[in-house]
N, C-alpha and C. Protein backbone atom coordinates (compact mmCIF):
# COMPACT_ATOMS: atom_id res chain seq x y z
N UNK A 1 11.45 0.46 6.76
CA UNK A 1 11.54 -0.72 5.91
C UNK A 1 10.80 -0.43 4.60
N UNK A 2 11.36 -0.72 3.76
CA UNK A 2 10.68 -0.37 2.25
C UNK A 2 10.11 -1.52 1.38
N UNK A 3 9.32 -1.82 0.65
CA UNK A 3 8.64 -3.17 0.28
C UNK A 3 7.56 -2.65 -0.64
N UNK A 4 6.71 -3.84 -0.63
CA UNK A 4 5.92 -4.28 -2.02
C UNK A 4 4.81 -4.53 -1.08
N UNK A 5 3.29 -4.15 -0.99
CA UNK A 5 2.20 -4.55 0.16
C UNK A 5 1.08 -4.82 -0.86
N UNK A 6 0.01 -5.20 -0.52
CA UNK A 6 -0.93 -6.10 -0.73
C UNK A 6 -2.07 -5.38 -0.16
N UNK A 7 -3.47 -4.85 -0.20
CA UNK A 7 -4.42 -4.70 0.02
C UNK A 7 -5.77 -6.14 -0.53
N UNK A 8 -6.25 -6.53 0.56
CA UNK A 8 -6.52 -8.07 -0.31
C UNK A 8 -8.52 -8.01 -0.12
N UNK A 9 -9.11 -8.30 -0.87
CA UNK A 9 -10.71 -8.41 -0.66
C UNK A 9 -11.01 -9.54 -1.17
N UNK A 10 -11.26 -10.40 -0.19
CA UNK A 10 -11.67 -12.02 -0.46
C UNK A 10 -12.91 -12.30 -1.60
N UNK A 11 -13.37 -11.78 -0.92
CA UNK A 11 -15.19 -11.92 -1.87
C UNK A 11 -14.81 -11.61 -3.31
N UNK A 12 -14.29 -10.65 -3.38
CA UNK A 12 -14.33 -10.18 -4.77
C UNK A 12 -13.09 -10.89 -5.53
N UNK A 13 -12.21 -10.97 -4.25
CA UNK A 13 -10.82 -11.65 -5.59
C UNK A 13 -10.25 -10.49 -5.66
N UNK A 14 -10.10 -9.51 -5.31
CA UNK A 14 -9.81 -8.16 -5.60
C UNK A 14 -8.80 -7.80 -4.66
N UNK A 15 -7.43 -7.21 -5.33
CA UNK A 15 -6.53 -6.94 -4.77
C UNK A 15 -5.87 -5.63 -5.41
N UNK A 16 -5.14 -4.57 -4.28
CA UNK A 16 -4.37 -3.04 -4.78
C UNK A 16 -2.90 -3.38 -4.29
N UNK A 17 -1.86 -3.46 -5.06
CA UNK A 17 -0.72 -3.79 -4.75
C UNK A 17 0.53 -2.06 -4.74
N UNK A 18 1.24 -2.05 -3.94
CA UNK A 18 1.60 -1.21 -4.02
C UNK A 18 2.86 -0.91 -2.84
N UNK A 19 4.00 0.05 -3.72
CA UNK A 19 5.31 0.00 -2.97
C UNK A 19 5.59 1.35 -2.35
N UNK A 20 5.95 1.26 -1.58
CA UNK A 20 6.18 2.64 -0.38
C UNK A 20 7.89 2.14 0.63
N UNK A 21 8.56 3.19 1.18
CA UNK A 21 9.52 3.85 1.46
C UNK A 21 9.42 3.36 3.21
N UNK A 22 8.06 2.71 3.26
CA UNK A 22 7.52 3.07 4.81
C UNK A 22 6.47 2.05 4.99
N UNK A 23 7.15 0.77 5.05
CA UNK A 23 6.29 -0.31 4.80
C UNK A 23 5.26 -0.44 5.97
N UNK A 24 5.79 -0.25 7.54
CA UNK A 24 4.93 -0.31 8.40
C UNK A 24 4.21 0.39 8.42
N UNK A 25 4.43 2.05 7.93
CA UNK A 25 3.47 3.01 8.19
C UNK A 25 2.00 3.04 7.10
N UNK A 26 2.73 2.40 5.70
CA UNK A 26 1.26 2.42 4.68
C UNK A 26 -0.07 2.40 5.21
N UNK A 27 -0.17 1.19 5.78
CA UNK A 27 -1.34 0.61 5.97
C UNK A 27 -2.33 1.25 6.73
N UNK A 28 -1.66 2.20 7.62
CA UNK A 28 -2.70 3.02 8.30
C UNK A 28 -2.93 4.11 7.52
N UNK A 29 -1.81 4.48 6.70
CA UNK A 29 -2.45 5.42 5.55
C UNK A 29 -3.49 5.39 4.89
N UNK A 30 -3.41 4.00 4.52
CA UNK A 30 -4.63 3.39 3.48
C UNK A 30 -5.65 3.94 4.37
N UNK A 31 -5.72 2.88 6.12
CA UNK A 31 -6.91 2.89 6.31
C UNK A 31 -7.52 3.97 7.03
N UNK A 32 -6.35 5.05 6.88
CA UNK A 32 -7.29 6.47 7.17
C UNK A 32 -7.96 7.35 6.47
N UNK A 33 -7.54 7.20 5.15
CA UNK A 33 -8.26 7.63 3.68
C UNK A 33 -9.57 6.78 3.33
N UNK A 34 -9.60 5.41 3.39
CA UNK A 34 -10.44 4.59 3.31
C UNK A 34 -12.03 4.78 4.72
N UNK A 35 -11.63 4.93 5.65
CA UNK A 35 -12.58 4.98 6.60
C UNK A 35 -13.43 6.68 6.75
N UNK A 36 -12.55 7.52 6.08
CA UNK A 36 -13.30 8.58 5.59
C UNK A 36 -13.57 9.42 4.62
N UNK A 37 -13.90 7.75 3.96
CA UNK A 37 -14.02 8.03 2.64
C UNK A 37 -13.28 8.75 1.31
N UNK A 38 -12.25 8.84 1.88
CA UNK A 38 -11.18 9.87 1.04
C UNK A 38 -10.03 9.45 -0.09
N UNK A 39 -10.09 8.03 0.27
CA UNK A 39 -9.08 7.32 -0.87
C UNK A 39 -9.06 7.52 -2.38
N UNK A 40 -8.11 7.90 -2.99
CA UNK A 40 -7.67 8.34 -4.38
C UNK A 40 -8.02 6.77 -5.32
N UNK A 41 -8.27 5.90 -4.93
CA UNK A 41 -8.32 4.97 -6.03
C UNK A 41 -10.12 4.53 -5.67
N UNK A 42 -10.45 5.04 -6.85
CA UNK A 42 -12.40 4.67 -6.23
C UNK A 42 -13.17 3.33 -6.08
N UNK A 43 -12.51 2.75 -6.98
CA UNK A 43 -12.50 1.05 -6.60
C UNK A 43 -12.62 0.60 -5.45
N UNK A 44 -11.40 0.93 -4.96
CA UNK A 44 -11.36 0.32 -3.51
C UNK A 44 -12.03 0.81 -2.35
N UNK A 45 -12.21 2.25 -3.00
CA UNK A 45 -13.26 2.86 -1.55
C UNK A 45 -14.50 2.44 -2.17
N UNK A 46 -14.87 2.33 -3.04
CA UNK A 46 -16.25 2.28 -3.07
C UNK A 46 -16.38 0.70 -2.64
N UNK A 47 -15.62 -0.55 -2.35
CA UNK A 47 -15.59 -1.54 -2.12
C UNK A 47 -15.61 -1.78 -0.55
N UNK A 48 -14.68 -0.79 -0.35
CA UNK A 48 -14.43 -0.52 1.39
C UNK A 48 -15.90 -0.09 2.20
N UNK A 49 -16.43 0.41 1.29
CA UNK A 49 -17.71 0.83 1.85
C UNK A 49 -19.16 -0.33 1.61
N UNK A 50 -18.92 -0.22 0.43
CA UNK A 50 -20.16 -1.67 0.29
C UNK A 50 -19.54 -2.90 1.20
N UNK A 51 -18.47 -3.50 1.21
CA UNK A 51 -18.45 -5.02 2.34
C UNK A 51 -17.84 -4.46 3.44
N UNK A 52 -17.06 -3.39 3.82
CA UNK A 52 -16.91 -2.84 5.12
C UNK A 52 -15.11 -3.33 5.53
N UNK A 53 -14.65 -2.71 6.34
CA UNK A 53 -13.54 -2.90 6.17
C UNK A 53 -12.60 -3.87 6.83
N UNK A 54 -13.66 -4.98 7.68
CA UNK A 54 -13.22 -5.96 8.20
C UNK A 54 -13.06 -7.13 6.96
N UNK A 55 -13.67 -6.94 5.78
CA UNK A 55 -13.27 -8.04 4.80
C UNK A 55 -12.26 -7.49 3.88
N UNK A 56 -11.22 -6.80 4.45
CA UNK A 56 -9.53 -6.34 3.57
C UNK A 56 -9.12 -6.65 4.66
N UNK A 57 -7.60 -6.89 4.39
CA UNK A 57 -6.96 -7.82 4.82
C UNK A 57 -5.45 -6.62 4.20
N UNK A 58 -4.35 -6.70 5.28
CA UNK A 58 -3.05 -5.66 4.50
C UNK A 58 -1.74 -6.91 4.50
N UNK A 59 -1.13 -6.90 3.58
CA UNK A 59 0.35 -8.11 3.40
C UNK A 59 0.65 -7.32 2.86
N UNK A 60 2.52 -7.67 3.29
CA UNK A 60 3.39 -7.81 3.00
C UNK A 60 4.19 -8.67 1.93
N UNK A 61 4.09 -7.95 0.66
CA UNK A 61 4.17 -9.14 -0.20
C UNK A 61 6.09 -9.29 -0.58
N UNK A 62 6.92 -8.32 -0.53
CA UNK A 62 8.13 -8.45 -0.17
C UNK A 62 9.00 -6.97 0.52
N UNK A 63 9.84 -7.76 0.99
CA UNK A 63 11.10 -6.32 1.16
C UNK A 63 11.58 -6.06 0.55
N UNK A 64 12.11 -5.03 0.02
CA UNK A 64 13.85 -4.47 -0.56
C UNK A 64 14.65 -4.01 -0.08
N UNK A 65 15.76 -3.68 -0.39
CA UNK A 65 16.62 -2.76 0.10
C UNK A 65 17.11 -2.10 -0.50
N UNK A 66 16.75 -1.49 -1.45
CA UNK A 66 17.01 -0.28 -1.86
C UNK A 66 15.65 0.45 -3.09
N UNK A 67 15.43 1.72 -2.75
CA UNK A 67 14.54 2.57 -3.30
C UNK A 67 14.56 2.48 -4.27
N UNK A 68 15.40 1.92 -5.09
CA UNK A 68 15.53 1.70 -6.58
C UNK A 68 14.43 0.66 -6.92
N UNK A 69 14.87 -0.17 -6.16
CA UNK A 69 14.29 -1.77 -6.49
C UNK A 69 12.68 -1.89 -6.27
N UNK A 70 12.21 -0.84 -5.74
CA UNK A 70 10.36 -0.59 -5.54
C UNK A 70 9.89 -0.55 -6.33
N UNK A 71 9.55 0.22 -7.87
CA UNK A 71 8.99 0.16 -8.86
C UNK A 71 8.84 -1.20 -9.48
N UNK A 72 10.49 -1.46 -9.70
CA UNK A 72 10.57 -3.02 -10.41
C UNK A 72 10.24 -3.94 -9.64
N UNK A 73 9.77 -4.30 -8.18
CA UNK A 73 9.26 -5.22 -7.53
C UNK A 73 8.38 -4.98 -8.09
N UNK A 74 7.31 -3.93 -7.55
CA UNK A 74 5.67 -3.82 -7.77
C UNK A 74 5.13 -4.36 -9.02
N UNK A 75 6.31 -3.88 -10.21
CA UNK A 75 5.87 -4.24 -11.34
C UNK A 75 5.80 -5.48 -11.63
N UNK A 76 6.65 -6.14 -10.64
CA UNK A 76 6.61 -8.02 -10.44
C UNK A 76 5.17 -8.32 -10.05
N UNK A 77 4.85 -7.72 -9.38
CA UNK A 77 3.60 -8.08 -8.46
C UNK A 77 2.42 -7.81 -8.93
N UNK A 78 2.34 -6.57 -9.91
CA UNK A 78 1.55 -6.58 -10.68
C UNK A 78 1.24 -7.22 -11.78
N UNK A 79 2.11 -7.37 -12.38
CA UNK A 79 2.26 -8.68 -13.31
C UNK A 79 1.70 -9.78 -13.24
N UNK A 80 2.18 -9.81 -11.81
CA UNK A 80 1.71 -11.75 -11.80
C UNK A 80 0.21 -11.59 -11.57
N UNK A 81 -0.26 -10.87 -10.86
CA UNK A 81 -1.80 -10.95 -10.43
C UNK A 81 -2.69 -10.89 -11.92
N UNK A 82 -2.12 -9.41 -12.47
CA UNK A 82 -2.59 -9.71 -13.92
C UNK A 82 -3.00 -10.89 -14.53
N UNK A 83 -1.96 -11.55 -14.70
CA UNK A 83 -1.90 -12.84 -15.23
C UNK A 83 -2.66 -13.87 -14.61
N UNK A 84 -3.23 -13.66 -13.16
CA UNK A 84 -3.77 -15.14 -12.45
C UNK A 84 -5.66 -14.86 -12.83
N UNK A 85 -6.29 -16.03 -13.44
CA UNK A 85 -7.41 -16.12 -13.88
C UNK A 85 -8.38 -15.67 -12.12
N UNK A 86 -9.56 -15.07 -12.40
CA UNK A 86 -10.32 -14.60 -11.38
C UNK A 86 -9.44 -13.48 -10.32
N UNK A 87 -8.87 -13.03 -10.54
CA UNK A 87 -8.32 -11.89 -9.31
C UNK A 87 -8.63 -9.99 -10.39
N UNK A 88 -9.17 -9.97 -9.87
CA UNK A 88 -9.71 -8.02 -10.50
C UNK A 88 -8.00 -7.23 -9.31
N UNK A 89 -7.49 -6.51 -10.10
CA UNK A 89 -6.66 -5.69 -9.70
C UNK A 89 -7.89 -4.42 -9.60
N UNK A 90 -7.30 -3.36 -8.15
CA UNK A 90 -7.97 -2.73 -8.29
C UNK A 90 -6.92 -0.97 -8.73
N UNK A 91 -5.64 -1.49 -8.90
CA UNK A 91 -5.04 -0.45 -9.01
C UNK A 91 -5.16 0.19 -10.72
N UNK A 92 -5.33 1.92 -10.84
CA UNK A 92 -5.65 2.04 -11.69
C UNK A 92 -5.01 2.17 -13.16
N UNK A 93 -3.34 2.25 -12.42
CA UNK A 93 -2.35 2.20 -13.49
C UNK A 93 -1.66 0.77 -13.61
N UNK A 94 -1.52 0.10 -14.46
CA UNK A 94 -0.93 -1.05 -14.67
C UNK A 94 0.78 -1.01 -14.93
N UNK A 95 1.00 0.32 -14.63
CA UNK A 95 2.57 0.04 -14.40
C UNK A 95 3.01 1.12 -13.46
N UNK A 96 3.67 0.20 -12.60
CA UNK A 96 4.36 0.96 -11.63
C UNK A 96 5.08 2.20 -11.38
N UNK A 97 4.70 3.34 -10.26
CA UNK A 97 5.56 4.55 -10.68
C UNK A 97 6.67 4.35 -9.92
N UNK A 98 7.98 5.05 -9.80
CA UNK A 98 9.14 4.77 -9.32
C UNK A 98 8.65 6.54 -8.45
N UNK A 99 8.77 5.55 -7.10
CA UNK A 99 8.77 6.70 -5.97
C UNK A 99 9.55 7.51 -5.81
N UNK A 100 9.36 8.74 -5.06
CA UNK A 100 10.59 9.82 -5.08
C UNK A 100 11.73 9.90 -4.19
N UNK A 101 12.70 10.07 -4.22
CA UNK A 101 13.80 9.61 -3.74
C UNK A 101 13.51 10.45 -2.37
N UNK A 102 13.81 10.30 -1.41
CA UNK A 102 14.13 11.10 -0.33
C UNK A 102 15.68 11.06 0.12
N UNK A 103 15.64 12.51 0.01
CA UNK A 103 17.78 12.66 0.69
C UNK A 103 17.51 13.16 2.08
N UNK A 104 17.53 12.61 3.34
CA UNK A 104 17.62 12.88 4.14
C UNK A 104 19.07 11.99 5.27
N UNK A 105 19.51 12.34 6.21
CA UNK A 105 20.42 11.83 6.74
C UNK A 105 19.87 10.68 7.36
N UNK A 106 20.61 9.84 8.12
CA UNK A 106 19.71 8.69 8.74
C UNK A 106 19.26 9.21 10.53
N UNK A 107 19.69 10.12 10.75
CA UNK A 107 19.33 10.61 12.26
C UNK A 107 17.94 11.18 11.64
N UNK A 108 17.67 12.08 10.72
CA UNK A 108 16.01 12.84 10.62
C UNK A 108 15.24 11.72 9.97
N UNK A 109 16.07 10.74 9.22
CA UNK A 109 14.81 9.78 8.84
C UNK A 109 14.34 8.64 10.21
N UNK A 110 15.37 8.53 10.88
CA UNK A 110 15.00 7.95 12.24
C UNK A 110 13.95 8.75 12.78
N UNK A 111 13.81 9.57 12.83
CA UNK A 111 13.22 10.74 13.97
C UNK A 111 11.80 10.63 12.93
N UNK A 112 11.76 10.81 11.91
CA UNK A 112 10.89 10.76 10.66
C UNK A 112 9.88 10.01 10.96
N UNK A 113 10.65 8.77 11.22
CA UNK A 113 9.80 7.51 11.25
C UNK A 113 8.99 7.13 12.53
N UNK A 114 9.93 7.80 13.56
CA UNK A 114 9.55 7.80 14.58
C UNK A 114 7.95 8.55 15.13
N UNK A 115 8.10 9.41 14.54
CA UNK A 115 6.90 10.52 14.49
C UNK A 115 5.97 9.70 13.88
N UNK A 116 5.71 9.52 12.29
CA UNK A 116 4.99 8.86 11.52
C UNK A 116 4.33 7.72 12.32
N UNK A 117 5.33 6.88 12.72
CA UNK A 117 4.81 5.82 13.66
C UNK A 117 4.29 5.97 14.47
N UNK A 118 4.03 7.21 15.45
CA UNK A 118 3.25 7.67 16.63
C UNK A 118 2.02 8.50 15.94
N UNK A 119 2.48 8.97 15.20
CA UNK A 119 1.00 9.98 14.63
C UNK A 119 -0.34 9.17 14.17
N UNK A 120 0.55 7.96 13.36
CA UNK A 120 -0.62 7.33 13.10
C UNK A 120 -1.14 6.41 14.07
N UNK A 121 -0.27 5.67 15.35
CA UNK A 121 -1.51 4.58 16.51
C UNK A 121 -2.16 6.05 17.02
N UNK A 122 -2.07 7.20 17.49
CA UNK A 122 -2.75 8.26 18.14
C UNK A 122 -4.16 8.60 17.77
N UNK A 123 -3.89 8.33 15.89
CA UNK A 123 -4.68 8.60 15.19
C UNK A 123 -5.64 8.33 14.57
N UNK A 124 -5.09 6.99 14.01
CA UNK A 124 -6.14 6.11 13.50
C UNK A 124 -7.30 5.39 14.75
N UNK A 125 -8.99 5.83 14.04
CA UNK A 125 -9.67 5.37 15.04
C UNK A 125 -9.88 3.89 15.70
């Protein structure tokens, strides 16, 4: 499932919005970079670490259906937060990149996903 997600930090008002190919699988992405310390956006790890990672919160802020339409969602989503008084974005580019296409058949992206989806409950602590 492909979509638009939400990383959310109450206290601060502080939110990382962001579109992926692999909507169920993100989130454990995030929170395997995040819990050892390894996340590419320093904001949020350094946030993840000062209030801890029971005060983030992961949404689903929409679906798409088609890979095209991810950039120009996000850029919806970024937008609007921009615009709402008290919310700190913590993402570091303010405009959305358009993800890379993947050509695969739908039997290896099944199988794809399938894996992904097991690697990460195995994995994440």
């Amino acid at each position: 499932m492909m979509g638009v997600y939400a990383i959310y930090q109450a206290q601060q008002r502080a939110i990382y919005i962001g579109s992926t190919m692999f909507l169920t699988q993100r989130p454990a992405c995030h929170r395997w970079a995040l819990r050892r310390g390894m996340h590419e956006n320093r904001k949020l790890q350094a946030d993840w670490l000062a209030l801890g990672e029971a005060t983030f919160t992961f949404h689903c802020l929409e679906t798409v259906r088609t890979s095209q339409d991810l950039a120009m969602r996000e850029q919806y989503w970024i937008d609007r937060y921009v615009g709402l008084q008290g919310y700190r974005l913590y993402n570091a580019r303010r405009h959305a990149r358009r993800p890379p296409v993947l050509k695969v058949d739908e039997h290896y992206d099944d199988v794809g996903r399938r894996l992904t989806s097991s690697f990460y409950r195995t994995s994440a602590p």
